[in-house]
N, C-alpha and C. Protein backbone atom coordinates (compact mmCIF):
# COMPACT_ATOMS: atom_id res chain seq x y z
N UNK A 1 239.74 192.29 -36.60
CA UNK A 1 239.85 193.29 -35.57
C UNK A 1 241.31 193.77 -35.54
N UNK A 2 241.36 195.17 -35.86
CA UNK A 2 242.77 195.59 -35.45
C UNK A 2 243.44 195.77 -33.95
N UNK A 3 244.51 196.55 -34.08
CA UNK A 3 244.83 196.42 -32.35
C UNK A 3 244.15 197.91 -32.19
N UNK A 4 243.77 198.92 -32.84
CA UNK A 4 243.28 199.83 -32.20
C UNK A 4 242.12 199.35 -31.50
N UNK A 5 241.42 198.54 -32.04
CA UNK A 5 240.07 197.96 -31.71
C UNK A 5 240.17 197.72 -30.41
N UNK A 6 241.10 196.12 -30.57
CA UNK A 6 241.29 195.52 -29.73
C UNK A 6 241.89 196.21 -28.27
N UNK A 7 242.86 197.61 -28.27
CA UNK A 7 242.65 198.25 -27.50
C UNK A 7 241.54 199.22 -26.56
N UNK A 8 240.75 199.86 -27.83
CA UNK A 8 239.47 200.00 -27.51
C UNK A 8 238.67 199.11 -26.04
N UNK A 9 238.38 197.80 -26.71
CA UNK A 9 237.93 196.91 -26.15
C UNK A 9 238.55 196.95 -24.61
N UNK A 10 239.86 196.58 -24.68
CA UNK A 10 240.48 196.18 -23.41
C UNK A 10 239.95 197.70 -22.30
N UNK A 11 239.95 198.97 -22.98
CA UNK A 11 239.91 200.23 -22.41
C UNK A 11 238.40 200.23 -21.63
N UNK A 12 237.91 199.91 -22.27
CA UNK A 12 235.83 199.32 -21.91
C UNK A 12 236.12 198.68 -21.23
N UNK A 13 236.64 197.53 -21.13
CA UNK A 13 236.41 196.74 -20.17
C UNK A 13 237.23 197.10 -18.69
N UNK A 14 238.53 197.84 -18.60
CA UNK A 14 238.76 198.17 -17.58
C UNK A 14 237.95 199.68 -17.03
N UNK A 15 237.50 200.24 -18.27
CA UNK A 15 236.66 200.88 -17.39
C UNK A 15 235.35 200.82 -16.33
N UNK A 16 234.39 199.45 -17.15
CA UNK A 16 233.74 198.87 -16.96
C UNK A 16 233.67 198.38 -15.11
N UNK A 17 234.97 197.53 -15.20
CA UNK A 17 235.64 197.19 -14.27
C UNK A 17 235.91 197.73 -12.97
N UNK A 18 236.57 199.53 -13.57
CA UNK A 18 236.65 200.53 -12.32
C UNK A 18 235.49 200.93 -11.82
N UNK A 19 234.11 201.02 -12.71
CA UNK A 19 233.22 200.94 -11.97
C UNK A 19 232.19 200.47 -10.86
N UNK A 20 232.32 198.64 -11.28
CA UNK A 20 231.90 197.74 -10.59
C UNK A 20 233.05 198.52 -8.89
N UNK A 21 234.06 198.14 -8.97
CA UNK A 21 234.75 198.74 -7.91
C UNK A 21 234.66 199.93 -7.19
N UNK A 22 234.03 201.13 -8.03
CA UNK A 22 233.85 202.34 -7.33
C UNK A 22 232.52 201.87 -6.53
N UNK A 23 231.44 201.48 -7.23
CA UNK A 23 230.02 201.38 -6.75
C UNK A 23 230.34 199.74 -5.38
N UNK A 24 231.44 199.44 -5.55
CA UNK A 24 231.44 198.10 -4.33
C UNK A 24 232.11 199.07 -3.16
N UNK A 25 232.84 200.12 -3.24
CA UNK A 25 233.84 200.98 -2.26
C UNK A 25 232.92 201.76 -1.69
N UNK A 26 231.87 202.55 -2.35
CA UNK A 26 230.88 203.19 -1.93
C UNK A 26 229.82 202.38 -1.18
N UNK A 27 229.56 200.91 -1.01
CA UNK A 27 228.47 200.61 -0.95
C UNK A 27 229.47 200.01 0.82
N UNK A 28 230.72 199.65 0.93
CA UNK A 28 231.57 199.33 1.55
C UNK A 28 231.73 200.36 2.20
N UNK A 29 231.88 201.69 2.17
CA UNK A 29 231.72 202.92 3.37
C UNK A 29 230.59 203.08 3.79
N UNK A 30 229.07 203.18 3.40
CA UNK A 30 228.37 203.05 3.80
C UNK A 30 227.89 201.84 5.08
N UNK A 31 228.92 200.62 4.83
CA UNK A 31 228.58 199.88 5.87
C UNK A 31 229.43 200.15 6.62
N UNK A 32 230.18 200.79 6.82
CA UNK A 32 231.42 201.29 7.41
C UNK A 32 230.76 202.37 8.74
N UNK A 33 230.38 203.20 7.80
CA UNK A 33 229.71 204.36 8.56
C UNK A 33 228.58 204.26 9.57
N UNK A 34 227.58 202.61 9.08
CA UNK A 34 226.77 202.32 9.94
C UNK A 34 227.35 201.50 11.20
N UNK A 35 228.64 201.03 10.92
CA UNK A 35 229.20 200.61 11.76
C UNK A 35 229.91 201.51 12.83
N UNK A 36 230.63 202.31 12.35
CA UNK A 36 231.05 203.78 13.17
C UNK A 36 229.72 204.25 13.96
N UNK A 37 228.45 204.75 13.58
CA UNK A 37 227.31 205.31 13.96
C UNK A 37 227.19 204.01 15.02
N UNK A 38 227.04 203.00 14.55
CA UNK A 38 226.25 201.80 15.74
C UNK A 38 227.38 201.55 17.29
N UNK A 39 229.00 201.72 16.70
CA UNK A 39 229.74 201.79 17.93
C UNK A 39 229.90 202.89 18.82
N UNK A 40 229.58 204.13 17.87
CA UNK A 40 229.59 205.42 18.44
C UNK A 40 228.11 205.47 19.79
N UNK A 41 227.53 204.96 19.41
CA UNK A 41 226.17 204.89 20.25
C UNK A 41 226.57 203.69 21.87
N UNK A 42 227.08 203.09 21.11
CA UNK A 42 227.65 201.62 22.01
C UNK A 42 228.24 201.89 23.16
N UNK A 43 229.49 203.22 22.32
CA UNK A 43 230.33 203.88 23.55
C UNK A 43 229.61 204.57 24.34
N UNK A 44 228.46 205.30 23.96
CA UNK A 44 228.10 206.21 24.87
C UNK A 44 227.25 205.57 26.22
N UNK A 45 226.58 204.48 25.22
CA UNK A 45 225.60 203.80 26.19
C UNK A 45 226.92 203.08 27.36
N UNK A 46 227.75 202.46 26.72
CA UNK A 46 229.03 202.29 27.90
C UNK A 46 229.43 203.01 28.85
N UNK A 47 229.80 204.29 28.48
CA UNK A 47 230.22 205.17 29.40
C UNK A 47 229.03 205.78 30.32
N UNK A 48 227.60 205.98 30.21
CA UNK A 48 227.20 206.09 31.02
C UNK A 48 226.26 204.83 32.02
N UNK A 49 226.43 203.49 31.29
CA UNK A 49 226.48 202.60 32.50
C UNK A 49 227.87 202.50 33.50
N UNK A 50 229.07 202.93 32.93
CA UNK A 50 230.12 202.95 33.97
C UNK A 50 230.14 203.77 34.57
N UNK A 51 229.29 205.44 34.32
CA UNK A 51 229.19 206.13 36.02
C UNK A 51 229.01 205.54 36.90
N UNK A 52 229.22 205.77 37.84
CA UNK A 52 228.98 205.36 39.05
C UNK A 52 227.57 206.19 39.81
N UNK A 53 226.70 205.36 39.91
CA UNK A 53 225.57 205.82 40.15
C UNK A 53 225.75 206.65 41.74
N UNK A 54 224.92 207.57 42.20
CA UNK A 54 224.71 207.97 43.49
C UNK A 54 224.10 207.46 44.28
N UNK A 55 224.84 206.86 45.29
CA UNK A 55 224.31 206.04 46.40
C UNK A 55 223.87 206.83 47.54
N UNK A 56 222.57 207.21 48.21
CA UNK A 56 222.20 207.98 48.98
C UNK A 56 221.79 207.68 49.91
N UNK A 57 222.75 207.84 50.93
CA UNK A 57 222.60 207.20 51.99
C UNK A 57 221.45 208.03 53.23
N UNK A 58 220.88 207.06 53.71
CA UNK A 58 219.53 207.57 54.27
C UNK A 58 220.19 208.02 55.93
N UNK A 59 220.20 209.17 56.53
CA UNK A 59 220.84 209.17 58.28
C UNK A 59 219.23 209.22 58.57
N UNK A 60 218.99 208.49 59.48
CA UNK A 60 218.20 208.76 60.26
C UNK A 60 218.69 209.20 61.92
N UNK A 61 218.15 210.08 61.99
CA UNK A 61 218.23 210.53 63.36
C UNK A 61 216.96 209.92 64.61
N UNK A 62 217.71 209.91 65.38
CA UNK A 62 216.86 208.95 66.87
C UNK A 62 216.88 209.77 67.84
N UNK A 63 215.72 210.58 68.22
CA UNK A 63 216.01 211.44 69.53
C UNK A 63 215.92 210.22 70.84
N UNK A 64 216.97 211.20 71.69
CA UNK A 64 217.34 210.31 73.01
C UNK A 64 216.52 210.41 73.88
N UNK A 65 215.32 209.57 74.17
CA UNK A 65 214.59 209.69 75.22
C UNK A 65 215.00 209.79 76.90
């Protein structure tokens, strides 16, 4: 094996390599994004249990006999 070869080789294999890594980064935003989507929902459901609900207060009126 010459060194062109042997360069060859090394070139495959880091390409090889950058792929395993692209397809792990992609598969790694995707859980990312379900994570963003699942907190994004989290907040909302938060913020509208922290309204403050309307408390309605009942007057009853009593005529004065």
């Amino acid at each position: 094996m010459n060194k062109g070869d042997a360069i060859l080789r090394l070139l495959m294999e880091i390409k090889l390599e950058l792929k395993e890594v692209k397809e792990q980064m992609e598969r790694m935003q995707t859980k990312i994004e379900k994570i963003e989507q699942q907190n994004k929902q989290k907040q909302v459901l938060l913020q509208s249990l922290k309204k403050p609900k309307h408390v309605y207060k009942i007057r009853l009126s009593f005529k004065k006999f």
